[in-house]
Protein backbone atom coordinates (compact mmCIF):
# COMPACT_ATOMS: atom_id res chain seq x y z
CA UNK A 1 -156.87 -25.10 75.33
CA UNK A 2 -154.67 -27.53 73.15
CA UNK A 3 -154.36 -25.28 70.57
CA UNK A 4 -152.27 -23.39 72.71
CA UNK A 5 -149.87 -25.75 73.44
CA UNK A 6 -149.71 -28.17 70.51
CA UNK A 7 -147.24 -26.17 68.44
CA UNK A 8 -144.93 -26.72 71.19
CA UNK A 9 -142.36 -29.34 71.05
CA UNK A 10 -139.71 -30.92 73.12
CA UNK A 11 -136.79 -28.38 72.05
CA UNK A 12 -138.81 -25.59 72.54
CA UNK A 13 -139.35 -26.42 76.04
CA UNK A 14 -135.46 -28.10 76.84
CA UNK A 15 -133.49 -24.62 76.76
CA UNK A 16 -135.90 -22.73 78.97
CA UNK A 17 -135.50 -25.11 81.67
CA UNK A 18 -132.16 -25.63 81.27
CA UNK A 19 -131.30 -22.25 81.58
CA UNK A 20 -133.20 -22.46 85.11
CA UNK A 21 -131.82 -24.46 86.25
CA UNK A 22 -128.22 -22.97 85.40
CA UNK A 23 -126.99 -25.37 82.43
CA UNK A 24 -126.03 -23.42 79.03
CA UNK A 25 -126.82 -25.49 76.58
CA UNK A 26 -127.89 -29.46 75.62
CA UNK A 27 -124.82 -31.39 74.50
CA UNK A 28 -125.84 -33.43 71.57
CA UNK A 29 -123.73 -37.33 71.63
CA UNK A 30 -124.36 -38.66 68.31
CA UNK A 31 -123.38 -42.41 68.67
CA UNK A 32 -123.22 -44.65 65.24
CA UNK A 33 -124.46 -47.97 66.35
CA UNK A 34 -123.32 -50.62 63.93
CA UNK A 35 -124.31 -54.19 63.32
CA UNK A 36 -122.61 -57.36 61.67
CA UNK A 37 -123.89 -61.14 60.71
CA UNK A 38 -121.51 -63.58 62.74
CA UNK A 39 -119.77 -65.74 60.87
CA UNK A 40 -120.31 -68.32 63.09
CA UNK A 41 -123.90 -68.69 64.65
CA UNK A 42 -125.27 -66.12 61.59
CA UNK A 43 -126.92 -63.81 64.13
CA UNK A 44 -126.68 -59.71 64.24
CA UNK A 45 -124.07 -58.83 66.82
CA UNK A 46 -122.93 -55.20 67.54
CA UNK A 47 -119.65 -54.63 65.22
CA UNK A 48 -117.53 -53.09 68.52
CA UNK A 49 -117.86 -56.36 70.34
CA UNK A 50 -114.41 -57.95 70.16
CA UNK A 51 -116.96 -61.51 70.23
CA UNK A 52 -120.67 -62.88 69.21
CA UNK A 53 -122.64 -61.52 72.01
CA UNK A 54 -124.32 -65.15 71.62
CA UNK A 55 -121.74 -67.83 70.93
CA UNK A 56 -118.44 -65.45 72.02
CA UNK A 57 -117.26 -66.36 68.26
CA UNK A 58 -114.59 -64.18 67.31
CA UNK A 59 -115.96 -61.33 64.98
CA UNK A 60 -112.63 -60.43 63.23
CA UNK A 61 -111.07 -64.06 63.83
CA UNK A 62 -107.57 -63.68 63.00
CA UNK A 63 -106.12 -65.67 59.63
């Protein structure tokens, strides 16, 4: 009985049932998540955080 189903996979499956339940299509987001060092306490901090998510350093301190 696996056999039968194996070959299946997860995109196969999304439009069917998303055309049942009356949506077109699947909207892909494609988000770039990207990570800096702090300068201060050295640890990786998302880079859109205006501060160190751990010791609210400044990440683009001003000169």
């Amino acid at each position: 009985m696996p056999g039968t189903y194996v070959h299946l996979a997860g995109r196969d499956v999304d439009e069917p049932i998303l055309k049942k339940h009356g949506l077109d299509k699947i909207i892909a987001v494609e988000e770039k998540f990207t990570v800096i060092s702090c300068t201060f306490c050295k640890k990786i901090t998302p880079a859109f955080e205006p501060a160190c998510v751990y010791c609210e350093g400044a990440i683009n301190p001003r000169t």
